[in-house]
C-alpha atoms as a PDB file:
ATOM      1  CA  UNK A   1      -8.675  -6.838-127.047  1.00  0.00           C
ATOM      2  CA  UNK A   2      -9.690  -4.717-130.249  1.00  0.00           C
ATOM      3  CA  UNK A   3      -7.877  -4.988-133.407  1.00  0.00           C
ATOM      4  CA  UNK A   4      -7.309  -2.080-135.159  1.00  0.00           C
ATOM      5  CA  UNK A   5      -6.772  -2.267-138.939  1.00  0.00           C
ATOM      6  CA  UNK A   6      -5.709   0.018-141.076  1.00  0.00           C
ATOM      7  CA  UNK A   7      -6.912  -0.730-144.691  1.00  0.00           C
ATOM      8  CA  UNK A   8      -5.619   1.122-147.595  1.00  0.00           C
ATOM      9  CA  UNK A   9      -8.071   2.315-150.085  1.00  0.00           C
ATOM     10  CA  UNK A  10      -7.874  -0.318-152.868  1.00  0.00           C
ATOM     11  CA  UNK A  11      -8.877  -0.303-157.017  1.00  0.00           C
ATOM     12  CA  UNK A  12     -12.127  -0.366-157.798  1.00  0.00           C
ATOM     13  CA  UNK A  13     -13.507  -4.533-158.099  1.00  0.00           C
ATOM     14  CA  UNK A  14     -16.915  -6.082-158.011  1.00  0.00           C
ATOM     15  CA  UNK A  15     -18.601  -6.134-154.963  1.00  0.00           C
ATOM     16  CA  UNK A  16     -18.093  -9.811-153.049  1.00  0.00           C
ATOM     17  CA  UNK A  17     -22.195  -9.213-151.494  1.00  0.00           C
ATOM     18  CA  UNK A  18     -20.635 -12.103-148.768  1.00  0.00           C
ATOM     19  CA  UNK A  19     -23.715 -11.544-146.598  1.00  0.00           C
ATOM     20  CA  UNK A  20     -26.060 -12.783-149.597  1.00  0.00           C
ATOM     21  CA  UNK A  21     -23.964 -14.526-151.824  1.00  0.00           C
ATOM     22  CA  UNK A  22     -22.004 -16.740-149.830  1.00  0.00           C
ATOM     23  CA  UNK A  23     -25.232 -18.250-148.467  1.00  0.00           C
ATOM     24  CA  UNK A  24     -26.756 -19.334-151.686  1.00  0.00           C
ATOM     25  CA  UNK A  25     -25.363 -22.635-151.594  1.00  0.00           C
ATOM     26  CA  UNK A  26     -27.786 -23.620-148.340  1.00  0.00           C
ATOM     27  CA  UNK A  27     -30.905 -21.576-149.363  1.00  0.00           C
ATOM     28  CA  UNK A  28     -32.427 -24.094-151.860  1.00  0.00           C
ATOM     29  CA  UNK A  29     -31.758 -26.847-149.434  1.00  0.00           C
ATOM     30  CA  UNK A  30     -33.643 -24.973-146.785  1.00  0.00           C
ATOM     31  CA  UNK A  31     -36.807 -25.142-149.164  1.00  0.00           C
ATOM     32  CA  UNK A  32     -36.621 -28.675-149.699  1.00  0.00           C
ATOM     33  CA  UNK A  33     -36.631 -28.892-145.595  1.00  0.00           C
ATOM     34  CA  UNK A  34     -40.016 -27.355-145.762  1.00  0.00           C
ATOM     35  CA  UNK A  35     -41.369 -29.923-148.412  1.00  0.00           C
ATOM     36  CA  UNK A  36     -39.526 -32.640-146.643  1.00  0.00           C
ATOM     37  CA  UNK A  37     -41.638 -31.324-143.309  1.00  0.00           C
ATOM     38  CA  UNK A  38     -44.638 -31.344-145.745  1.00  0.00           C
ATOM     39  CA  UNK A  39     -44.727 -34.512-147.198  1.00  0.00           C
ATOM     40  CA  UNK A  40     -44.417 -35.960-143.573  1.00  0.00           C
ATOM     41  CA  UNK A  41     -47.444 -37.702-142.250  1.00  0.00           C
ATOM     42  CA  UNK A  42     -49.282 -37.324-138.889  1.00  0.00           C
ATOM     43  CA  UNK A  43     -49.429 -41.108-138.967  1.00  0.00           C
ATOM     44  CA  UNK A  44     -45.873 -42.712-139.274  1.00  0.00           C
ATOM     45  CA  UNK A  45     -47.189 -45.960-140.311  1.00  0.00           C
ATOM     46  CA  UNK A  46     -49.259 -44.058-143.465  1.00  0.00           C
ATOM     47  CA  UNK A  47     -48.852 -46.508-146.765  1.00  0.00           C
ATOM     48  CA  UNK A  48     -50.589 -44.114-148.798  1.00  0.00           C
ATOM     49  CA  UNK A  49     -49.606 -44.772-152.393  1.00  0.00           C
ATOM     50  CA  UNK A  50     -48.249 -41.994-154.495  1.00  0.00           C
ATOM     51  CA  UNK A  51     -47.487 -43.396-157.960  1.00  0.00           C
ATOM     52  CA  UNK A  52     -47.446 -46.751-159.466  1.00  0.00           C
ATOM     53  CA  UNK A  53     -45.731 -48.042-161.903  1.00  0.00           C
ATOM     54  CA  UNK A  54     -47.298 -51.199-164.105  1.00  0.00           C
ATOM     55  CA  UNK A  55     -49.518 -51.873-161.012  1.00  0.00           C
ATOM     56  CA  UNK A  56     -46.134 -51.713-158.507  1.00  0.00           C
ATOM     57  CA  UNK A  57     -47.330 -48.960-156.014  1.00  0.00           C
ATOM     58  CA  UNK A  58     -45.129 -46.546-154.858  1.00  0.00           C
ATOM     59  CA  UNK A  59     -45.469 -46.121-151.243  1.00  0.00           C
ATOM     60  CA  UNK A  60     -45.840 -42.547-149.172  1.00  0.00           C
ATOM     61  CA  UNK A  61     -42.445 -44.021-146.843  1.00  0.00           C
ATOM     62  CA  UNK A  62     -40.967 -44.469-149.618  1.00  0.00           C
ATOM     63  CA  UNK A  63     -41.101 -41.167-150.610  1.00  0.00           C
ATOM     64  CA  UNK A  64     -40.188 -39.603-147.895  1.00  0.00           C
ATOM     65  CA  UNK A  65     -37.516 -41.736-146.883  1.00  0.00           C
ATOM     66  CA  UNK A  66     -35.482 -40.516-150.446  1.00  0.00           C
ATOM     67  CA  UNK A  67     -36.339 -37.364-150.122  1.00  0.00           C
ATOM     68  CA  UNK A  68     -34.422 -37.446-146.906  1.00  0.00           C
ATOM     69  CA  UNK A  69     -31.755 -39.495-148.283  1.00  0.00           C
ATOM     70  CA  UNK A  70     -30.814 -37.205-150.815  1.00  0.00           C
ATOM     71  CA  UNK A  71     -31.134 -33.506-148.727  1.00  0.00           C
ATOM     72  CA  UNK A  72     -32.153 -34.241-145.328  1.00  0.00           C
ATOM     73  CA  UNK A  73     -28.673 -34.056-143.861  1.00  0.00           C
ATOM     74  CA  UNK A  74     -27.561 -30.805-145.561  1.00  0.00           C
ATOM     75  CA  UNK A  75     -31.617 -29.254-145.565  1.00  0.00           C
ATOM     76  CA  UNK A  76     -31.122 -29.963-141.152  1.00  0.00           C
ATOM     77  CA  UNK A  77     -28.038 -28.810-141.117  1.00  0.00           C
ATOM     78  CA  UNK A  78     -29.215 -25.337-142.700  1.00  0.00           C
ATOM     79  CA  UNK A  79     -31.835 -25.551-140.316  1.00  0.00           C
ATOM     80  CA  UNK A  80     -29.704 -26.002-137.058  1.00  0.00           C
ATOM     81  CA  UNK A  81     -27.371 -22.440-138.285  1.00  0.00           C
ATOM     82  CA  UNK A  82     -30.198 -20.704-138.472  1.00  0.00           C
ATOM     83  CA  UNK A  83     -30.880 -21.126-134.594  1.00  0.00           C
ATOM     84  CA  UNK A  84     -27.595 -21.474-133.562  1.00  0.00           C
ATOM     85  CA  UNK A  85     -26.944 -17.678-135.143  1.00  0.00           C
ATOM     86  CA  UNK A  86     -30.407 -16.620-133.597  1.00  0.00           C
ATOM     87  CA  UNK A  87     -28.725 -18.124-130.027  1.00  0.00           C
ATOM     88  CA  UNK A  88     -25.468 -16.023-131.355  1.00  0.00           C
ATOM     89  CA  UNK A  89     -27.182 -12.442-131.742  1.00  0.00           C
ATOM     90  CA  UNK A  90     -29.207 -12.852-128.119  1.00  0.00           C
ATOM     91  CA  UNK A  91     -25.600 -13.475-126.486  1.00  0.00           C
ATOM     92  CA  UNK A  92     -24.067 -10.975-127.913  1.00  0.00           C
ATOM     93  CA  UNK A  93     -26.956  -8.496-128.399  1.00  0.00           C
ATOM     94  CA  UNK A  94     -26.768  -8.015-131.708  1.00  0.00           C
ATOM     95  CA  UNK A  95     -29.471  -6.724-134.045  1.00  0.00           C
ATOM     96  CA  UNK A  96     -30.400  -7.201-137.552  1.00  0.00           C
ATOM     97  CA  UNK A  97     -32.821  -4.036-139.366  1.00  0.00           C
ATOM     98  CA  UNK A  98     -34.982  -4.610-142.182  1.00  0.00           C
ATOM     99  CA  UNK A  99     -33.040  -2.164-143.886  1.00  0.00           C
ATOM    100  CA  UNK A 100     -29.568  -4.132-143.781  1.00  0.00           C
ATOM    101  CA  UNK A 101     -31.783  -7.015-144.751  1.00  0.00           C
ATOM    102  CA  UNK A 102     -33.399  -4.983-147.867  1.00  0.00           C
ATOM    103  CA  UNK A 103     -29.685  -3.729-148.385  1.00  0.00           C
ATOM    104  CA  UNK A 104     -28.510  -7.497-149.037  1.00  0.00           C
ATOM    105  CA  UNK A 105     -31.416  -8.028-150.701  1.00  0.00           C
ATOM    106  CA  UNK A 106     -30.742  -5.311-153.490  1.00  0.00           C
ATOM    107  CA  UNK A 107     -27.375  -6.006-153.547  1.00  0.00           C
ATOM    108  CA  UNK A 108     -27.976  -9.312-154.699  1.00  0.00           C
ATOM    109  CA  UNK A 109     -30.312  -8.894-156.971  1.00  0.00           C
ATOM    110  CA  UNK A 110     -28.089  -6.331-158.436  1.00  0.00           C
ATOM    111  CA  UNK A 111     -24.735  -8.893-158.746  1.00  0.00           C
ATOM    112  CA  UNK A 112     -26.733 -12.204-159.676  1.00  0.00           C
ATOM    113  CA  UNK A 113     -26.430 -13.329-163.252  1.00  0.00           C
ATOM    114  CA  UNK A 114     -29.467 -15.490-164.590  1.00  0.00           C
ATOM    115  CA  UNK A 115     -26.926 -18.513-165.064  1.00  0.00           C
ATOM    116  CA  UNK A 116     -26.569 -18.923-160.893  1.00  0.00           C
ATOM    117  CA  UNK A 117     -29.504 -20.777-159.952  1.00  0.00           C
ATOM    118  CA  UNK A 118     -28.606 -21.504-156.537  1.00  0.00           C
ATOM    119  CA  UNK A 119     -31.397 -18.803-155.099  1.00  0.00           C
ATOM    120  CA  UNK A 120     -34.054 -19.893-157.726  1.00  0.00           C
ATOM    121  CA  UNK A 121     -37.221 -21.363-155.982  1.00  0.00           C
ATOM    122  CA  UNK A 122     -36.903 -19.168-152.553  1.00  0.00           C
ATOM    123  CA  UNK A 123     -39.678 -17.153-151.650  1.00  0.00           C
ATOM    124  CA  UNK A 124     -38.636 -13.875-150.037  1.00  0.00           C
ATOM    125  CA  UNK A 125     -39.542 -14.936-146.504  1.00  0.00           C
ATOM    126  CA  UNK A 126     -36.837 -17.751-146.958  1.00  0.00           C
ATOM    127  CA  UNK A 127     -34.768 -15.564-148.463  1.00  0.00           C
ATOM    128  CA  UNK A 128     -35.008 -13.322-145.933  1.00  0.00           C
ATOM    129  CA  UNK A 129     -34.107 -15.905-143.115  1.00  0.00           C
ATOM    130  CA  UNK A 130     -30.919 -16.877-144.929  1.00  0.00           C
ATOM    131  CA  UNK A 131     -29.641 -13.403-145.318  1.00  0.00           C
ATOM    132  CA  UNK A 132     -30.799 -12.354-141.606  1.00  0.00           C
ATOM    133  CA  UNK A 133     -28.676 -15.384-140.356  1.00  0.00           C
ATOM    134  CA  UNK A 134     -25.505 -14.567-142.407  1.00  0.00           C
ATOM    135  CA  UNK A 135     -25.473 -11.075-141.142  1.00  0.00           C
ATOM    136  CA  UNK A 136     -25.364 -12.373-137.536  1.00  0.00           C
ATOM    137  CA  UNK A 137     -22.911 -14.411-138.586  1.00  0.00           C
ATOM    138  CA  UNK A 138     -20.494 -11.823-140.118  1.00  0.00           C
ATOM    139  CA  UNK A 139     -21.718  -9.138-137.275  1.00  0.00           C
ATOM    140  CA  UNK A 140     -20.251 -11.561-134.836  1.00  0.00           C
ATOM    141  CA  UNK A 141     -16.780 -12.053-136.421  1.00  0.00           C
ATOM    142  CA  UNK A 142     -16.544  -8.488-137.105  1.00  0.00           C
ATOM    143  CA  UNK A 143     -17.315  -7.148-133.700  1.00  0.00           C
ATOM    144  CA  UNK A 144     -13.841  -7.049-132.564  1.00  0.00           C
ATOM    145  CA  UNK A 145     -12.438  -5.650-135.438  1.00  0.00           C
ATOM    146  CA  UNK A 146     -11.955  -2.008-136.593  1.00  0.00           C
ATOM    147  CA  UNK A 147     -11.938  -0.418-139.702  1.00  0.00           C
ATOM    148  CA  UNK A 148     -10.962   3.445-139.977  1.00  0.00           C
ATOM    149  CA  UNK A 149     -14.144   5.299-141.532  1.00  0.00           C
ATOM    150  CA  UNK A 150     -11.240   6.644-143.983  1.00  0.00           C
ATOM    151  CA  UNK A 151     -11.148   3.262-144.941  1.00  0.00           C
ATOM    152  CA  UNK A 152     -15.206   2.792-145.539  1.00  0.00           C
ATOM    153  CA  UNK A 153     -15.323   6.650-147.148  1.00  0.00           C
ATOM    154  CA  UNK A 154     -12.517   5.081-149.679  1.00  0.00           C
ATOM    155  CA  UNK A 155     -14.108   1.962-150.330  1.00  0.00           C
ATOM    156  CA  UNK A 156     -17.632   3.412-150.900  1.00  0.00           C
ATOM    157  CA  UNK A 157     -16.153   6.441-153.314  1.00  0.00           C
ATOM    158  CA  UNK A 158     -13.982   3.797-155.310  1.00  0.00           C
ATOM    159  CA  UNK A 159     -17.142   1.127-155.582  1.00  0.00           C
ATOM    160  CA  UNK A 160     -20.264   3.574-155.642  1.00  0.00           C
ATOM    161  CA  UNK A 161     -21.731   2.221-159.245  1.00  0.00           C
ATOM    162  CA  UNK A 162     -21.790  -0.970-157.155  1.00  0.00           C
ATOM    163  CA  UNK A 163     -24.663   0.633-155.003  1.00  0.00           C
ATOM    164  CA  UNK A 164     -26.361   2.101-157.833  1.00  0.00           C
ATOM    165  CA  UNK A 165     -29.162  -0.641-157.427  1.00  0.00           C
ATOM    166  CA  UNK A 166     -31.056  -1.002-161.154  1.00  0.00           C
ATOM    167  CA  UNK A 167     -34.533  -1.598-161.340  1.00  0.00           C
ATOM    168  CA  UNK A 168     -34.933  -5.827-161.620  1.00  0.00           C
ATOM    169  CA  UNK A 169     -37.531  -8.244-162.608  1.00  0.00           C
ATOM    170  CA  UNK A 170     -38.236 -11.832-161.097  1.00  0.00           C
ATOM    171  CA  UNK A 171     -39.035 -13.514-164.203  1.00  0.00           C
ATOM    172  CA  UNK A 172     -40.046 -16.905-165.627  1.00  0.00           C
ATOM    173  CA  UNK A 173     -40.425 -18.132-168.524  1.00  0.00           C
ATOM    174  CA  UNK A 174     -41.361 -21.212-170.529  1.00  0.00           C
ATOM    175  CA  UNK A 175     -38.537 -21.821-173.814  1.00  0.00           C
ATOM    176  CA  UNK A 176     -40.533 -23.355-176.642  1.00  0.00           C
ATOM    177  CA  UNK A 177     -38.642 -24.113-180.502  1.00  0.00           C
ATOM    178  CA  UNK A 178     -41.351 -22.854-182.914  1.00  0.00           C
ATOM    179  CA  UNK A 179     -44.449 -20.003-182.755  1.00  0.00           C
ATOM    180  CA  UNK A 180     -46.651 -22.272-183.352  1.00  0.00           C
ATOM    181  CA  UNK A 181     -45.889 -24.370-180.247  1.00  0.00           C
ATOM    182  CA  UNK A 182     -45.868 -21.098-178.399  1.00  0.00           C
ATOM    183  CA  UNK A 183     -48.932 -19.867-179.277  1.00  0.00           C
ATOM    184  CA  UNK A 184     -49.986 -23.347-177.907  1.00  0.00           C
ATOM    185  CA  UNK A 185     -48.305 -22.955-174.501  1.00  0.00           C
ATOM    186  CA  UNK A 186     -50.133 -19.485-174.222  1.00  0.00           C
ATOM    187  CA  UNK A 187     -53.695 -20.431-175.218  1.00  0.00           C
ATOM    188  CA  UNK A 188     -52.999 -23.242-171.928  1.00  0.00           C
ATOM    189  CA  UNK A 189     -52.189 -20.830-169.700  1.00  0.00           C
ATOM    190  CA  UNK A 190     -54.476 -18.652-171.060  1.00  0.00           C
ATOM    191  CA  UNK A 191     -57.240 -21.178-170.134  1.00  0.00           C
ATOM    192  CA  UNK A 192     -55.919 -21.219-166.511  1.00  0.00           C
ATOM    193  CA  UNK A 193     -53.003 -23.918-166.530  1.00  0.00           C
ATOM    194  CA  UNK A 194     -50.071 -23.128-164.276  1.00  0.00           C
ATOM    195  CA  UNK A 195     -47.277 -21.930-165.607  1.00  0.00           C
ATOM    196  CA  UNK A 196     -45.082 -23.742-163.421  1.00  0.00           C
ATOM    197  CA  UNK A 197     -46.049 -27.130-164.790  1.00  0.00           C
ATOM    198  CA  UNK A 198     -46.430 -25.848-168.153  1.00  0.00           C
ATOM    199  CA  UNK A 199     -42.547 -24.815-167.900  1.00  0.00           C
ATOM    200  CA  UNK A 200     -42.014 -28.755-166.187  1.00  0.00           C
ATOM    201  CA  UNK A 201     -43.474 -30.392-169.215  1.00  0.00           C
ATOM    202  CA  UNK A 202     -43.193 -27.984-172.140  1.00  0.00           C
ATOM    203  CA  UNK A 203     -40.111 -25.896-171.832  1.00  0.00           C
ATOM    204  CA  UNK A 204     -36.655 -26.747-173.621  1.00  0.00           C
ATOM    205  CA  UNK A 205     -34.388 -25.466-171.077  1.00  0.00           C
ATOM    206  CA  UNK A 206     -34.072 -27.974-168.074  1.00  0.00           C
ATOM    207  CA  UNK A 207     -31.973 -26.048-165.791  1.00  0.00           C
ATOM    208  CA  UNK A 208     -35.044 -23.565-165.270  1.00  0.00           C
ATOM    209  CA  UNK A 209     -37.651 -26.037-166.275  1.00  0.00           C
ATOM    210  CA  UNK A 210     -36.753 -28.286-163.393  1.00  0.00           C
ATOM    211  CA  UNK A 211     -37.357 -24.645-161.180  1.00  0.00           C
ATOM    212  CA  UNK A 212     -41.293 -24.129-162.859  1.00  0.00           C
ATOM    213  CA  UNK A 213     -39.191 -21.568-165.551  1.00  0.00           C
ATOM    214  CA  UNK A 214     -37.693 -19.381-162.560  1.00  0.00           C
ATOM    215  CA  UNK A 215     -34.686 -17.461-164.389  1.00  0.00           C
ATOM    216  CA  UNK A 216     -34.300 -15.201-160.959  1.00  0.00           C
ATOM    217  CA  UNK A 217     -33.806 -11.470-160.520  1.00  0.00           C
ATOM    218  CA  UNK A 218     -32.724  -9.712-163.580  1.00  0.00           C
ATOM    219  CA  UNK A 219     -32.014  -6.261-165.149  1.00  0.00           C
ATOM    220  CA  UNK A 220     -31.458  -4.385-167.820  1.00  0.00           C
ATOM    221  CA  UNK A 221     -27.920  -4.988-166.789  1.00  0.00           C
ATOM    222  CA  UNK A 222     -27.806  -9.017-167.450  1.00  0.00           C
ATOM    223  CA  UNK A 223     -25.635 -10.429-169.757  1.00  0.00           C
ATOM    224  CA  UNK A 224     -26.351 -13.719-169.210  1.00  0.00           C
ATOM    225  CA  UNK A 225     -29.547 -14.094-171.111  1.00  0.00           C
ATOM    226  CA  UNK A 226     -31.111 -13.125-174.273  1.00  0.00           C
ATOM    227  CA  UNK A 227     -30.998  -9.517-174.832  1.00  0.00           C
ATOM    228  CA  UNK A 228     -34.450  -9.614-176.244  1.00  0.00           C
ATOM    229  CA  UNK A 229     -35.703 -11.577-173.030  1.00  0.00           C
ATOM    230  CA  UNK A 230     -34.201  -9.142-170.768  1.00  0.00           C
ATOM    231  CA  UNK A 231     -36.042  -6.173-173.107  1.00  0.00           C
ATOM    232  CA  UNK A 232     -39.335  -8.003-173.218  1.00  0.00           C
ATOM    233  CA  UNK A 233     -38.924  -7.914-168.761  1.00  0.00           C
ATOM    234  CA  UNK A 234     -38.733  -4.378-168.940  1.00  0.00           C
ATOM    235  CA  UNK A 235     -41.979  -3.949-170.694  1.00  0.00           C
ATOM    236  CA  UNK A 236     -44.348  -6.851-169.211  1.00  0.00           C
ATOM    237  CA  UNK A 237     -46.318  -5.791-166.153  1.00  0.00           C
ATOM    238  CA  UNK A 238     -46.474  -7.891-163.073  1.00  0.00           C
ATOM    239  CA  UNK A 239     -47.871 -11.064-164.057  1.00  0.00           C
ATOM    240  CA  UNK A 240     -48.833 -10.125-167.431  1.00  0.00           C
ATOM    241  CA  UNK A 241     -48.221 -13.251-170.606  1.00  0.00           C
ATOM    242  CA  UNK A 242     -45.549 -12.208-173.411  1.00  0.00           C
ATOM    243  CA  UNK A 243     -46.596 -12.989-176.586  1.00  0.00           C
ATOM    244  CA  UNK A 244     -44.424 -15.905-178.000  1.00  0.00           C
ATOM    245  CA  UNK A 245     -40.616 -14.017-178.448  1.00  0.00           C
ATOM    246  CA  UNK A 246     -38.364 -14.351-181.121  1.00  0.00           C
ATOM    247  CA  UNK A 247     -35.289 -15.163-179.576  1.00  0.00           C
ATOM    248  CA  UNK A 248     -32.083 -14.402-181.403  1.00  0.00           C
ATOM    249  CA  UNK A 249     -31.066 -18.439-181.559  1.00  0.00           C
ATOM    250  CA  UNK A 250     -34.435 -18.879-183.481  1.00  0.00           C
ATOM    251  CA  UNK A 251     -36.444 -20.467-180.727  1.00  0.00           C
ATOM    252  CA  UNK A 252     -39.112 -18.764-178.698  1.00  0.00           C
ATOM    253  CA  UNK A 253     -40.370 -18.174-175.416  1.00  0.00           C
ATOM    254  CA  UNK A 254     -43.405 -17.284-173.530  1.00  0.00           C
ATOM    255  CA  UNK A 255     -42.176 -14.841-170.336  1.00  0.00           C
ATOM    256  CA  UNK A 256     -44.044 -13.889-167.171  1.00  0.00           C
ATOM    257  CA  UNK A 257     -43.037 -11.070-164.796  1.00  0.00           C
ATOM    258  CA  UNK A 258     -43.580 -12.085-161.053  1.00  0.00           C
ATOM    259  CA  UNK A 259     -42.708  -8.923-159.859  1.00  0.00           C
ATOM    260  CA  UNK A 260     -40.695  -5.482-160.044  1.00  0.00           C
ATOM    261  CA  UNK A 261     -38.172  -4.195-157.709  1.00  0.00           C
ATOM    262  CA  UNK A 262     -37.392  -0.957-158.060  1.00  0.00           C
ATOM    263  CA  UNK A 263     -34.170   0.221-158.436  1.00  0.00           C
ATOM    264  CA  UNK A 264     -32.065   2.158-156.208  1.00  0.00           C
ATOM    265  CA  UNK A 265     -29.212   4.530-154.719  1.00  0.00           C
ATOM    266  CA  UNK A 266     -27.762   3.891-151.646  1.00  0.00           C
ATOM    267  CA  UNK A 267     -25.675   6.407-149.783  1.00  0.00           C
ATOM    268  CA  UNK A 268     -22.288   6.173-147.871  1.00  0.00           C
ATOM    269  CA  UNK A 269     -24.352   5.871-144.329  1.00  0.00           C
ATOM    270  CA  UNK A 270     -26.503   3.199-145.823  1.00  0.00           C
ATOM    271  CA  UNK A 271     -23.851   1.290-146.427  1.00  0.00           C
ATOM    272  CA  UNK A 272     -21.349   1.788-144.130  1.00  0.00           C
ATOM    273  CA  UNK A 273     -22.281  -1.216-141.774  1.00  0.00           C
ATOM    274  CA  UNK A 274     -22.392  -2.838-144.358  1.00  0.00           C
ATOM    275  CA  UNK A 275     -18.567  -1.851-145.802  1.00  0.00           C
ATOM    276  CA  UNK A 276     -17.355  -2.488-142.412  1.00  0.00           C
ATOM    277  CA  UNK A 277     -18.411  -5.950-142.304  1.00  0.00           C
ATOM    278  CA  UNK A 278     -16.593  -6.371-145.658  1.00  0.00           C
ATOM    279  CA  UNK A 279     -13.839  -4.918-144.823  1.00  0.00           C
ATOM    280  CA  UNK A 280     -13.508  -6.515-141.096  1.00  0.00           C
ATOM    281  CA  UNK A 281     -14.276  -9.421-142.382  1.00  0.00           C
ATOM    282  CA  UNK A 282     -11.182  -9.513-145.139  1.00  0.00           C
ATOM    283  CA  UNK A 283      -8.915  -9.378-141.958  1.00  0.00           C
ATOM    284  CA  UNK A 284      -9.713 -12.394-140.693  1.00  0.00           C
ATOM    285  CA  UNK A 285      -7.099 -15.489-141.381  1.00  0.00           C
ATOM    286  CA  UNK A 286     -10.114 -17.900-142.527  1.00  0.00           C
ATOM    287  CA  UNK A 287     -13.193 -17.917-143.263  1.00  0.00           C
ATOM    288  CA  UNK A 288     -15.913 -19.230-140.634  1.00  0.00           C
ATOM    289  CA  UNK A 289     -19.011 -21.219-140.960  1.00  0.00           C
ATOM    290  CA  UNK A 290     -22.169 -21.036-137.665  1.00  0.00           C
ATOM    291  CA  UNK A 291     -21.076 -24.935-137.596  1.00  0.00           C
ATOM    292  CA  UNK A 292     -18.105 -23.401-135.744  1.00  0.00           C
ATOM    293  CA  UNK A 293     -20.392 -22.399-132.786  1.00  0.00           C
ATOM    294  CA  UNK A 294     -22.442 -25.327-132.428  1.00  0.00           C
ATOM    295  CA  UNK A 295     -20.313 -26.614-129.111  1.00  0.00           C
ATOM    296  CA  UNK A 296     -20.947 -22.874-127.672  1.00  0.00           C
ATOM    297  CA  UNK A 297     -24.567 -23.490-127.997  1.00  0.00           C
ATOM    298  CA  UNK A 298     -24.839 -27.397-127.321  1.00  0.00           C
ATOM    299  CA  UNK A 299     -26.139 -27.995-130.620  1.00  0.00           C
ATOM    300  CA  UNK A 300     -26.543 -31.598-131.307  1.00  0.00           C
ATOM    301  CA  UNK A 301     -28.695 -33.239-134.634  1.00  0.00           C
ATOM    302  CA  UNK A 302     -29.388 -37.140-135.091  1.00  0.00           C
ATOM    303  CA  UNK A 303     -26.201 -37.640-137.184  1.00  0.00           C
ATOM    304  CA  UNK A 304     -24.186 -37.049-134.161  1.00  0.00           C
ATOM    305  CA  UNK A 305     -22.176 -40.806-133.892  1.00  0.00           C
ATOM    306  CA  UNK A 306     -23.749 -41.297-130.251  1.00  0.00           C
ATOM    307  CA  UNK A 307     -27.224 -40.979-132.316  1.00  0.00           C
ATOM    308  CA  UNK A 308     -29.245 -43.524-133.694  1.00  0.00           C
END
């Protein structure tokens, strides 16, 4: 049986972006499954040594084996939604268009800050695959639902600066304390070093040196960072070196453009899907997670207590 809701038009607020936002938390695991898949040998019993350490080697297994420790439980799990919501959409013949994809897309981009780092270090193909599986998700739990296009036409008229998409930037950047050393960290990269290890070793911040100096999507917009970091993004081409920047608490950095997404305006049909599922989806007594359809689709994993 359908539910019909009537929803009220509300006050203006901040766009939630559910179908990108609340799946940050898995996406960076989901890389690590790749390099966890990568680092695996053909040969199980492989005691290739990676490291040593006074002569102690470090062994390949080794490796591998804390690599899994640490991620492989939440990295599979990730895995496993994904084709449990691929199973989902077949049953229930639902589609996903590259369009609602490039909507979520934009729409985070436009509502991340530079201090969440949650979606640093995703390419956009695993971006993609995260975002694809959270709108199956959320098309599923909001098929039975519906929401009076009143409803949508309010929501999109009280919220339409929040699909005014701004130009952004995915930039990195390596934080130095002095010219001089940035000049150094230039003339490296300059002479072909990457600038994802030069961030590793040289950089002062951590949280984005740990990520090769990934600060993420930004815009003119962010607030997060230093305004004249955010300026300098606006006026770099794709890939091109900053000079060392003065940043306004004395210390420096040496920014890099990966590339340029151009901004955007979305209209009331390009988003309506999109507002239903928001709105549907606010109806709802709790919130749901694709490990709630596992049983549906006899999905099983090894840390099942009948597996070894």
């Amino acid at each position: 049986m359908r539910q019909n809701v009537q929803t009220e038009p509300r006050k203006s607020k901040r766009l939630k972006t559910k179908p990108a936002l609340l799946v940050m938390g898995i996406l960076l695991l989901g890389n690590l499954l790749w390099f966890i898949a990568w680092l695996i040998p053909n040969d199980t019993g492989n005691t290739e040594t990676v490291a040593e350490v006074e002569g102690e080697a470090i062994r390949h297994e080794e490796w591998v084996a804390e690599m899994e420790s640490r991620v492989g439980r939440e990295s599979l799990e990730a895995l496993v939604n994904e084709k449990v919501m691929e199973a989902a959409a077949e049953k229930h013949a639902i589609e996903v268009t590259d369009e609602e994809i490039e909507l979520e897309l934009a729409l985070y981009r436009s509502a991340t800050e530079a201090t969440d780092q949650t979606f640093l270090g995703l390419n956009e193909e695993q971006m993609t695959k995260k975002i694809r599986a959270r709108i199956i998700l959320e098309k599923v739990l909001a098929k039975d639902v519906v929401v009076e296009d009143s409803a949508l036409e309010a929501y999109y008229e009280q919220n339409k600066t929040l699909y005014e998409i701004p130009t952004s930037y995915d930039v990195k950047a390596i934080f130095v304390p002095s010219q001089e050393e940035g000049d150094s960290v230039r003339q490296e990269l300059e002479n072909g070093s990457s600038f994802e290890g030069l961030a590793r070793e040289r950089s002062t911040d951590a949280s984005t040196a740990s990520l090769g100096g990934s600060l993420g999507f930004i815009s003119a917009n962010t607030t997060a960072l230093d305004p004249n970091l955010v300026r300098a993004a606006g006026e770099l081409e794709p890939m091109e070196l900053s000079q060392p920047l003065p940043l306004t608490d004395g210390s420096f950095a040496i920014v890099q453009v990966q590339s340029v997404s151009p901004g955007n305006s979305f209209t009331f049909e390009q988003v309506k899907n999109h507002i239903q599922r928001e709105l549907a989806l606010e109806q709802l007594p709790q919130s749901v997670t694709p490990r709630a359809f596992w049983e549906e689709f006899d999905a099983s994993w090894v840390y099942d207590g009948n597996r070894n």
